[in-house]
Protein backbone atom coordinates (compact mmCIF):
# COMPACT_ATOMS: atom_id res chain seq x y z
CA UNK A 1 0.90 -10.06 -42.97
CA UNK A 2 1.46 -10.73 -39.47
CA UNK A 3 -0.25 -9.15 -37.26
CA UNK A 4 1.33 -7.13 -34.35
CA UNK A 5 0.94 -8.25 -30.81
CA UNK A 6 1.99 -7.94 -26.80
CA UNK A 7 4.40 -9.62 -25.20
CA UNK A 8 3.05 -12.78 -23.59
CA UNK A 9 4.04 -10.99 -19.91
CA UNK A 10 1.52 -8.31 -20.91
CA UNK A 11 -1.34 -10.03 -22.61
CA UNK A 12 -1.29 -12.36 -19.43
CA UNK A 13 -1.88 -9.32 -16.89
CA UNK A 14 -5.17 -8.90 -15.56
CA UNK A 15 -7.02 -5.46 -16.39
CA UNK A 16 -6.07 -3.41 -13.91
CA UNK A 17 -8.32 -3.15 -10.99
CA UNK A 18 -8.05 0.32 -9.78
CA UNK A 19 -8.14 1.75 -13.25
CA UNK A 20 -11.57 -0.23 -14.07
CA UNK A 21 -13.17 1.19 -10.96
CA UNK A 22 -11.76 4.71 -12.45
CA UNK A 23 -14.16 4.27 -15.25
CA UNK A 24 -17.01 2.99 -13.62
CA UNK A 25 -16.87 6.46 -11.52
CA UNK A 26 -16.21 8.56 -14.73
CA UNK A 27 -18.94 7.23 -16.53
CA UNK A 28 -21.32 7.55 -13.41
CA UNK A 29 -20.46 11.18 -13.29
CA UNK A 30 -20.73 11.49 -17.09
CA UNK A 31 -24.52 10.49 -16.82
CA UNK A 32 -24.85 12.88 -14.32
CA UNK A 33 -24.26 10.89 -10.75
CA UNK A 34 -23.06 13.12 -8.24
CA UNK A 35 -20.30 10.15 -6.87
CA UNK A 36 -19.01 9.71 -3.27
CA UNK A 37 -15.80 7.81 -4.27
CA UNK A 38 -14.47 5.93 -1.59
CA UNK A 39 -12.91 3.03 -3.81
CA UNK A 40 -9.37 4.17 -4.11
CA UNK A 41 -6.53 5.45 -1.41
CA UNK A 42 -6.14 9.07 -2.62
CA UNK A 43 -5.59 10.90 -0.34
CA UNK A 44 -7.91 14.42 -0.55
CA UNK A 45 -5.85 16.79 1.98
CA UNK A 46 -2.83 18.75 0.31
CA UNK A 47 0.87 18.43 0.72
CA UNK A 48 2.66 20.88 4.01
CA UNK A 49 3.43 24.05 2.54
CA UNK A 50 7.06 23.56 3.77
CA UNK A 51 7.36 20.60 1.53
CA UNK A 52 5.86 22.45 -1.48
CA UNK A 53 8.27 25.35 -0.87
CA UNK A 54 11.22 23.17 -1.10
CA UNK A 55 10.17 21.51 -4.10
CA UNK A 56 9.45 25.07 -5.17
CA UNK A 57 12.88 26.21 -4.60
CA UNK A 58 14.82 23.02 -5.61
CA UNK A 59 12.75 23.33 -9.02
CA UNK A 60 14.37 26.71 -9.62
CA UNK A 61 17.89 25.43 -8.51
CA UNK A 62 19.93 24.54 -12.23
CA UNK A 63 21.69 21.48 -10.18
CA UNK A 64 18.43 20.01 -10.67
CA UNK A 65 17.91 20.29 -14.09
CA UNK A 66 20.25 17.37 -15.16
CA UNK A 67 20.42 13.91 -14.90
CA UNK A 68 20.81 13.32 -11.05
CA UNK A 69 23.17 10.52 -9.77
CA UNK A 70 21.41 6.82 -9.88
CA UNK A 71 22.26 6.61 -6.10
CA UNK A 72 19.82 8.35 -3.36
CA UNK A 73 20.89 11.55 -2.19
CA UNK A 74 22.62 11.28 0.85
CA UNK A 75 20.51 13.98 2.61
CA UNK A 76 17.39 11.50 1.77
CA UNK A 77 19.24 8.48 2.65
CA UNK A 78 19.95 9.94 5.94
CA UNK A 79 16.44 11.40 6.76
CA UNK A 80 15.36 8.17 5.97
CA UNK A 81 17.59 6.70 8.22
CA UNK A 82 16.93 9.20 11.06
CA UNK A 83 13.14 8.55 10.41
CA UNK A 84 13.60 4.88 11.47
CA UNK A 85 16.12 5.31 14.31
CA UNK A 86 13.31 8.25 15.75
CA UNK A 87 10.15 5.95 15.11
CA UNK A 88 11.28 2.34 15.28
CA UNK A 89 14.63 2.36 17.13
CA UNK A 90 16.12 0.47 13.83
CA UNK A 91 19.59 1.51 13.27
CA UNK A 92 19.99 1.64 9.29
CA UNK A 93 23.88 2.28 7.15
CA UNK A 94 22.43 5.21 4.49
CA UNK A 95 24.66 3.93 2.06
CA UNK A 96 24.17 0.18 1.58
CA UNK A 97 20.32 -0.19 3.57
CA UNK A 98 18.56 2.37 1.80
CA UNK A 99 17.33 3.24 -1.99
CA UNK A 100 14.76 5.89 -3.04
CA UNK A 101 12.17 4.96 -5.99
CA UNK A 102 9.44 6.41 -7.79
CA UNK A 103 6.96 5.41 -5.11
CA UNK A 104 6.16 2.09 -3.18
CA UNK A 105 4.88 0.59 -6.17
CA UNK A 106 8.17 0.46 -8.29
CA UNK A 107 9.56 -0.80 -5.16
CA UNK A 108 7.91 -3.55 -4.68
CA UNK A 109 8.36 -4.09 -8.53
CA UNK A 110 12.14 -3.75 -7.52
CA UNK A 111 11.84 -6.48 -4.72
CA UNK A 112 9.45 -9.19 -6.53
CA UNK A 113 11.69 -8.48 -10.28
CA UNK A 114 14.80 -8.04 -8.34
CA UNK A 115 14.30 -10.84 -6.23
CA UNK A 116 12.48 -13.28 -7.78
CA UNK A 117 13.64 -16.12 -10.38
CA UNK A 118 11.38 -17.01 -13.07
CA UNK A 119 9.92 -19.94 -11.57
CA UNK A 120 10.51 -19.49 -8.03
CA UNK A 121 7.88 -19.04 -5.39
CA UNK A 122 6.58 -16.00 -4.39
CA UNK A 123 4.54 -16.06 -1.46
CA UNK A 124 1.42 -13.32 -0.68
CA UNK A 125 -1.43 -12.45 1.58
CA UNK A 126 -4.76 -12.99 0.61
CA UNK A 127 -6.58 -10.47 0.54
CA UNK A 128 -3.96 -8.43 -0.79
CA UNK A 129 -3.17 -5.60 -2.71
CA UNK A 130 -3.37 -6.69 -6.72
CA UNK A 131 -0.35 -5.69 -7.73
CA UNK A 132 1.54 -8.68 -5.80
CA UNK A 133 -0.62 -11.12 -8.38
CA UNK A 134 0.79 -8.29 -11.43
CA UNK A 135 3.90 -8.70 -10.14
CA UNK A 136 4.53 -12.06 -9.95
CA UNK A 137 3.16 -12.67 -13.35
CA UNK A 138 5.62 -10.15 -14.76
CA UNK A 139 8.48 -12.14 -12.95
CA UNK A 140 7.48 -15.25 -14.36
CA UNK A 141 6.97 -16.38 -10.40
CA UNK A 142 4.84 -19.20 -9.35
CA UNK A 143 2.47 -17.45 -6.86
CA UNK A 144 1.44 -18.95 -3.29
CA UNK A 145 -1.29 -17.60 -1.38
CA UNK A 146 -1.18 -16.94 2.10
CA UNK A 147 -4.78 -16.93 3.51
CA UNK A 148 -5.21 -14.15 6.23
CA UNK A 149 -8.54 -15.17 7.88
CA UNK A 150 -10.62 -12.94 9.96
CA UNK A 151 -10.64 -15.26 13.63
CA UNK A 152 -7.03 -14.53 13.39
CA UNK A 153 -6.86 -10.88 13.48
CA UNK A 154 -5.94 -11.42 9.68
CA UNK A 155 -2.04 -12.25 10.92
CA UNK A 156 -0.83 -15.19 8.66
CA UNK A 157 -1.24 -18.96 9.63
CA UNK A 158 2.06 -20.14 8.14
CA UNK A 159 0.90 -23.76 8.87
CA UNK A 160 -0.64 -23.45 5.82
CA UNK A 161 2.52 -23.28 3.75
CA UNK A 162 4.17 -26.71 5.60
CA UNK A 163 3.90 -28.10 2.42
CA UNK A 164 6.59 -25.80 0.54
CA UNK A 165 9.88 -26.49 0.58
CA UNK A 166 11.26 -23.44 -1.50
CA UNK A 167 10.33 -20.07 -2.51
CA UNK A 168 12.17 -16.61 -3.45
CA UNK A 169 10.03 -14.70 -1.22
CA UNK A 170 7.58 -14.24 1.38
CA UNK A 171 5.48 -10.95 1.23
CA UNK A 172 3.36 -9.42 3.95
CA UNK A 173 1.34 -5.86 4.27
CA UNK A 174 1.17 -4.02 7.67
CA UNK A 175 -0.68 -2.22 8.40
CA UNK A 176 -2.91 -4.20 5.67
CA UNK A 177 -4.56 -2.94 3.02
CA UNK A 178 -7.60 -4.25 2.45
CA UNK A 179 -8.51 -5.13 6.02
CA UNK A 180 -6.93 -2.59 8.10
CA UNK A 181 -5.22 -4.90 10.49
CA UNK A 182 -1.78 -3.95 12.01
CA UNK A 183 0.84 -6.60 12.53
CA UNK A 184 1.92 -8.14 15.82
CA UNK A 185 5.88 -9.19 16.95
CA UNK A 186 5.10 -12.31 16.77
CA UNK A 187 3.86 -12.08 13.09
CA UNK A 188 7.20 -11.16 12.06
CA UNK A 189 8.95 -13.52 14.18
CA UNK A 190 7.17 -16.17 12.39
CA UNK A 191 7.54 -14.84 9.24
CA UNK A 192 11.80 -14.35 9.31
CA UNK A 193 11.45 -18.24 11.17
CA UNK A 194 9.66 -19.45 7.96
CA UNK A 195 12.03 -17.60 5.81
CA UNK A 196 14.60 -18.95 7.19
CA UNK A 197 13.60 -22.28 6.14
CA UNK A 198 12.33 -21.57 3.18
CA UNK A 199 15.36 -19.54 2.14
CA UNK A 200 13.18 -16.94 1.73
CA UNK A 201 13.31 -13.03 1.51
CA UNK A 202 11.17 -11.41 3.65
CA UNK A 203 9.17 -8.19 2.00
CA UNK A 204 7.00 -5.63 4.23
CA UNK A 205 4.79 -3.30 2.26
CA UNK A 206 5.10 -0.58 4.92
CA UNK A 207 3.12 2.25 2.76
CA UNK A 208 0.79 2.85 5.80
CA UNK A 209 4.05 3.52 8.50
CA UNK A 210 2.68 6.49 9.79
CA UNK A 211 -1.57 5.21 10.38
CA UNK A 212 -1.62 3.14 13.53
CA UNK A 213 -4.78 4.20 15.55
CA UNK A 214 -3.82 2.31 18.77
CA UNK A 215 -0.25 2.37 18.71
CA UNK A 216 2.76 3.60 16.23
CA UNK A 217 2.61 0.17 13.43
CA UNK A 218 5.59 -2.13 13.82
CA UNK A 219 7.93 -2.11 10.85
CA UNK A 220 9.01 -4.95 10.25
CA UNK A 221 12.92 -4.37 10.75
CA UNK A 222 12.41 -4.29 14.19
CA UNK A 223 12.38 -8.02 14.44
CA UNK A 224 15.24 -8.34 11.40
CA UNK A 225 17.48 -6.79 9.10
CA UNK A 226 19.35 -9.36 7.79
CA UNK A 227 16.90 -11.15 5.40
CA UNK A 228 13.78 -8.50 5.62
CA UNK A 229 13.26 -5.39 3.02
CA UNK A 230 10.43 -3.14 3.73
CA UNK A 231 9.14 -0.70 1.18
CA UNK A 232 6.86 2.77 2.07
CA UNK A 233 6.07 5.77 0.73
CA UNK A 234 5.41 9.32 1.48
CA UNK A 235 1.97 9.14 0.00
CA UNK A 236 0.32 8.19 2.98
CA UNK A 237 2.14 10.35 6.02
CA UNK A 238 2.56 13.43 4.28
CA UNK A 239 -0.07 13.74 1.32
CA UNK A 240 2.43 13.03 -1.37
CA UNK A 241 0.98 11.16 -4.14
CA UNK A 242 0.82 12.42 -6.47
CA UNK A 243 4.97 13.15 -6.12
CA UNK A 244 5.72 9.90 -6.71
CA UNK A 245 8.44 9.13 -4.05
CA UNK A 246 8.98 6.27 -1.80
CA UNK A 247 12.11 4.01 -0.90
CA UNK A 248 13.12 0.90 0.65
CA UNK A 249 15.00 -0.20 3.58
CA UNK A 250 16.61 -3.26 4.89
CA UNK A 251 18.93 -6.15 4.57
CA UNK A 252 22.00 -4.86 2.38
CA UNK A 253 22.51 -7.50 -0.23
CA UNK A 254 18.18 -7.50 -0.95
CA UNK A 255 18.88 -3.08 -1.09
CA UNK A 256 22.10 -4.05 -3.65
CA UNK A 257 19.69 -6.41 -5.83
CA UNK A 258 16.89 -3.86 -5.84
CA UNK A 259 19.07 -0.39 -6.75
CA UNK A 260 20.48 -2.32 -9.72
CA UNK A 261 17.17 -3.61 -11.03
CA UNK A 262 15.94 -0.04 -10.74
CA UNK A 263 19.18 1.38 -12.59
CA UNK A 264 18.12 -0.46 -15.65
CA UNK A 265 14.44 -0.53 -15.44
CA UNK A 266 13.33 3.33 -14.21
CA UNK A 267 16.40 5.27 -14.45
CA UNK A 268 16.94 7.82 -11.35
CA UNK A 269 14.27 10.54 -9.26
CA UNK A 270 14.50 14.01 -10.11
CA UNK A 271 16.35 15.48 -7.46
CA UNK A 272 14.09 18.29 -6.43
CA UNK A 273 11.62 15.37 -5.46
CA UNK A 274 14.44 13.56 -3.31
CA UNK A 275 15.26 17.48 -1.96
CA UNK A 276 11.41 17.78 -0.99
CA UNK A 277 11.31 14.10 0.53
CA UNK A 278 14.13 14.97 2.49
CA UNK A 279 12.07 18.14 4.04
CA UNK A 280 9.52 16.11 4.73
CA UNK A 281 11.12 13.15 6.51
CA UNK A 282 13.95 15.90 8.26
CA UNK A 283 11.24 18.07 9.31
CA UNK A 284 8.28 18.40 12.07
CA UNK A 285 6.34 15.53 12.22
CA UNK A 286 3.77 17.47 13.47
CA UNK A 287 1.77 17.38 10.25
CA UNK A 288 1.83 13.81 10.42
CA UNK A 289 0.76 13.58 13.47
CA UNK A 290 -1.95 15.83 12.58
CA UNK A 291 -2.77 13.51 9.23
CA UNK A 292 -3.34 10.81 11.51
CA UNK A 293 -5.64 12.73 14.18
CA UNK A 294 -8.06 13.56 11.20
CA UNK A 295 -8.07 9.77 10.01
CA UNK A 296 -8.97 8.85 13.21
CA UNK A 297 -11.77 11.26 13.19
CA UNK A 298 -13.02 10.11 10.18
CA UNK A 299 -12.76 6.06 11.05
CA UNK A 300 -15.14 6.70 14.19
CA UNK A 301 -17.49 8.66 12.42
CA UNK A 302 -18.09 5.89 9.59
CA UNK A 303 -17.30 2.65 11.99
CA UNK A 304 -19.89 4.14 14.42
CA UNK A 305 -22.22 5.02 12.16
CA UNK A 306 -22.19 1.91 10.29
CA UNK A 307 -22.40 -0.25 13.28
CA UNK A 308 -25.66 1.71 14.59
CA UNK A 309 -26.85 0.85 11.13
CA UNK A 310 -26.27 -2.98 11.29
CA UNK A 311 -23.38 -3.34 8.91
CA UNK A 312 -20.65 -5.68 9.73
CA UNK A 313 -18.09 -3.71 9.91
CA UNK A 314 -13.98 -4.54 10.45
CA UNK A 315 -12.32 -1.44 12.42
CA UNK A 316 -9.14 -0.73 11.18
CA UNK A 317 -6.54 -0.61 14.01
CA UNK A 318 -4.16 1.56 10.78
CA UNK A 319 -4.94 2.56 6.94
CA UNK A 320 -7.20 5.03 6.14
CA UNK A 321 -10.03 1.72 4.96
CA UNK A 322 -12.72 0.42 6.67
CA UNK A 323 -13.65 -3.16 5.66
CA UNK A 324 -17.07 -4.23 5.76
CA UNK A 325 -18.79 -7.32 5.33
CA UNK A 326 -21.55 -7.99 3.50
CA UNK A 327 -22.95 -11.01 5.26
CA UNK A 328 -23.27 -13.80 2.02
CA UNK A 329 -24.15 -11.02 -0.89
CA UNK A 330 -21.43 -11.16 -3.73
CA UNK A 331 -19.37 -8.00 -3.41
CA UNK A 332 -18.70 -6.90 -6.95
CA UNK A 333 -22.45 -6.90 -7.94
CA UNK A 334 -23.41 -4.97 -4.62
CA UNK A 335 -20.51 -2.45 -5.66
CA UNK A 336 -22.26 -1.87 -8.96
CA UNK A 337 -25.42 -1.34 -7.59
CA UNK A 338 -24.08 0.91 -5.06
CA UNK A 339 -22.57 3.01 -7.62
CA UNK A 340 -25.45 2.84 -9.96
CA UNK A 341 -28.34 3.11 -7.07
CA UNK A 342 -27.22 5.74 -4.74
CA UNK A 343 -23.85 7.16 -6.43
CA UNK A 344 -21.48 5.48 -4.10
CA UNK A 345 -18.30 3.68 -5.46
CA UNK A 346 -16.42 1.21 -3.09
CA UNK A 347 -13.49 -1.42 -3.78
CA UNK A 348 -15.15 -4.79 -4.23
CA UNK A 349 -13.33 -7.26 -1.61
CA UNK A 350 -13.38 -9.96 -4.40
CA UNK A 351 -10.36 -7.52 -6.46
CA UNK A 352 -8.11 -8.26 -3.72
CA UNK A 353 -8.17 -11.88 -3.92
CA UNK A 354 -10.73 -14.85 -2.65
CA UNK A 355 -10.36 -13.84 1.14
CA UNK A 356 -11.95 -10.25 -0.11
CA UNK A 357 -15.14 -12.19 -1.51
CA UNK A 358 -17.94 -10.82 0.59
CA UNK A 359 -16.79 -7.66 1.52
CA UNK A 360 -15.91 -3.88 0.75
CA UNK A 361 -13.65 -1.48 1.65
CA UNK A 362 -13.93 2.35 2.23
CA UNK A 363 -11.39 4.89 1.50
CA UNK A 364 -11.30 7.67 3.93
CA UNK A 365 -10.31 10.25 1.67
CA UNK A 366 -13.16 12.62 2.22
CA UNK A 367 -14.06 15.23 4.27
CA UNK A 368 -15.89 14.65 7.67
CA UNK A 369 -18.95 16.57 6.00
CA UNK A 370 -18.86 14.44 3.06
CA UNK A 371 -18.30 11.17 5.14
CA UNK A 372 -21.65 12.24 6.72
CA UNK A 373 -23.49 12.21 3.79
CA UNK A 374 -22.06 8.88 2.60
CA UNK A 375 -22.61 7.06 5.67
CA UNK A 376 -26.28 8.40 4.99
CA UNK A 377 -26.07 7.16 1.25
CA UNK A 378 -24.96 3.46 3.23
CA UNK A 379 -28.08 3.86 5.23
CA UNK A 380 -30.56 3.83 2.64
CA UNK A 381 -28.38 1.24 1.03
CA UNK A 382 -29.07 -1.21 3.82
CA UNK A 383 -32.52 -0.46 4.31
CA UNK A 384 -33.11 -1.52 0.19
CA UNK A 385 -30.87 -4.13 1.20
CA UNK A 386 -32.99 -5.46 4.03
C-alpha cells in the first residue's frame, strides 16, 4: 500500500519559525520558568473600546450573518483611502487601488502568489521577515536576496543585483522588521528605478505604518503608484491582531491580480470585521497616536538600559523591536540559553536570514514594569556572558 504523503510545496517549507519559538516558551513555562517573552510581535495592550463596540454591534446586525460580497466594503475602501490622503498625501481610487484581506500576511501571500510565475525571480531583504522565503517556495519562485547591511542604515545596495536581468518582483519592509530601520526617499526611488528595469513589481510590507519614532514612516506610494503595492495591517496601529484584518494599496492592475487570487484562495472577510476596520481607520487617531507614545517609552527604557550595560544595541527609528548584537556569539544558541538560564525568550537574528546571524531582536510587547525586570534579566545575562 502506498503510503500517504504532502504535496512537494509543503514538505519543502521550512518549520515555521515563530511557531517553534512558541514551543520553546510553552515548554519553559511547563517546567515551571516564569518567561519574559519578547520573541514575537504581539502586541499586549487591548483594542479601543470604540472599535470593540462596533464589532459588537455589527456582530448583532443579521446583514452580517451571510456571505458578504468578495469586494471590500466601500466604507473600508474609503477609510482606507482617506487614511492615506490624511497621512501620506497619496491620492488612492477605492474601487480599483484598494482590497481588504485577512491580515498582512495573506496579502503578501496575494502579491508573491498573485504576482509571481513559477520560476520567476522574487527579490527580498535580508534579514527579513520568514515568510518572504515561505512564500516564494509556495510560488515555485526562484528567490534573490537583497543584503541590507548595517553601515548602510540597512537601506538596500541594489548594486548588488547588477547581475539580474529579470525578476517578478522586488520586495522591501519599512519600517523593517527585524532591524527597526525606517526607509528613506531615496530608497524607494531606487527601488521603482530598478524595477523599472527589471520589469519588476515593487512590494512594501507597510505593517508598521503607524511606528515611526522620529518622523511619520514613508509609505512607499509616495514615490509611485504605478508599479508599487504596499500591504499593512491594523495589527500594529490599533491593537488588532488578533482580528485578522489588513489590506493592500497601490498600482491598479497589481490590486486586480491580487483580489482575484484572494477570491479563489481565502474567500471574503466577515463584514463586521471590515465594519470595525472601518471605525478604526474613520475614527480619532488619537489612540494611535497614543500606541506610539507608549512604544516610544518603552524603546528608551530598554535601548538605554542596554547601552549602560554594554550591549550593542541597534535603535529602532519605527517597529516596536530592538535589535541587538551579540558581538561574534552565534545567536540561536545564546537564545536557548537565555530562555533556559534566566527565562528570557528572544527571536534569534539567524531565523530571519544570514544578515540576522549574530544578533537578536526584542519585542516590545510588555509593560514598562515588566520591561524593567527584563532589562535586569539582560543584565545578569551579560555579566555570565562576560
Amino acid at each position: 500500500m502506498t503510503a500517504l504523503r504532502a504535496a512537494a510545496r509543503v514538505e519543502n517549507l521550512p518549520p515555521n519559525f515563530f511557531g517553534a519559538l512558541d514551543r520553546a516558551v510553552a515548554q519553559a513555562r511547563a517546567a515551571g520558568l516564569d518567561v519574559i517573552d519578547v520573541s514575537k510581535g504581539n502586541p499586549d495592550l487591548p483594542t479601543p473600546a470604540h472599535i470593540v463596540a462596533t464589532m459588537q454591534a455589527a456582530v448583532a446586525d443579521p446583514v452580517n450573518h451571510g456571505y458578504p460580497a468578495y469586494r471590500v466594503r466601500p466604507a473600508l475602501s474609503h477609510a482606507i483611502a482617506a487614511r492615506y490622503q490624511e497621512d501620506h498625501g497619496v491620492v488612492l481610487d477605492p474601487d480599483t487601488q484598494i482590497a481588504a484581506f485577512h491580515g498582512s500576511h495573506e496579502a503578501l501571500m496575494a502579491a508573491i502568489l498573485g504576482l509571481v510565475d513559477e520560476g520567476r525571480t522574487l527579490v527580498v531583504p535580508d534579514p527579513g521577515y520568514p515568510a518572504y522565503a515561505t512564500a516564494a517556495e509556495l510560488a515555485g519562485a526562484e528567490l534573490r536576496t537583497l543584503p541590507l547591511d548595517r553601515a548602510r542604515g540597512y537601506q538596500p545596495d541594489f548594486a548588488t543585483l547588477r547581475d539580474l536581468d529579470d525578476a517578478a518582483a522586488i520586495l522591501l519592509n519599512y519600517p523593517h522588521n527585524p532591524t527597526g530601520a525606517v526607509a528613506t526617499v531615496s530608497t524607494f526611488d531606487d527601488a521603482v528605478a530598478e524595477s523599472t528595469r527589471l520589469e519588476a513589481a515593487v512590494i512594501n510590507d507597510f505593517a508598521y505604518s503607524s511606528l515611526g519614532y522620529d518622523a511619520r514612516p514613508l509609505s512607499a506610494l509616495t514615490v509611485d503608484t504605478s508599479r508599487t503595492v504596499e500591504v499593512s495591517t491594523l495589527s500594529k496601529t490599533y491593537n488588532m491582531a488578533g482580528w485578522r484584518i489588513g489590506f493592500a494599496a497601490g498600482a491598479a492592475p497589481l490590486i486586480a491580480a491580487m483580489r482575484s487570487y484572494q477570491a479563489h484562495a481565502f474567500s471574503t472577510i466577515f463584514g463586521a470585521t471590515q465594519d470595525a476596520a472601518a471605525a478604526a481607520l474613520a475614527g480619532d487617531q488619537e489612540v494611535a497616536h497614543d500606541l506610539l507614545a507608549t512604544y516610544l517609552a518603552r524603546r528608551d527604557l530598554v535601548v538605554d538600559a542596554l547601552r549602560a550595560q554594554g550591549w550593542d544595541v541597534v535603535a529602532p527609528s519605527g517597529t516596536f523591536f530592538v535589535w541587538v548584537g551579540l558581538r561574534g556569539d552565534d545567536d540561536v544558541a545564546f537564545a536557548e540559553r537565555l530562555l533556559a538560564e534566566h527565562g528570557v525568550a528572544v527571536a534569534p537574528g539567524s531565523g530571519f536570514g544570514a544578515g540576522g546571524a549574530g544578533f537578536i531582536r526584542i519585542s516590545l510587547v510588555h509593560p514598562l514594569e515588566r520591561l524593567h525586570e527584563l532589562v535586569e534579566r539582560l543584565a545578569v545575562a551579560k555579566g555570565a556572558q562576560r
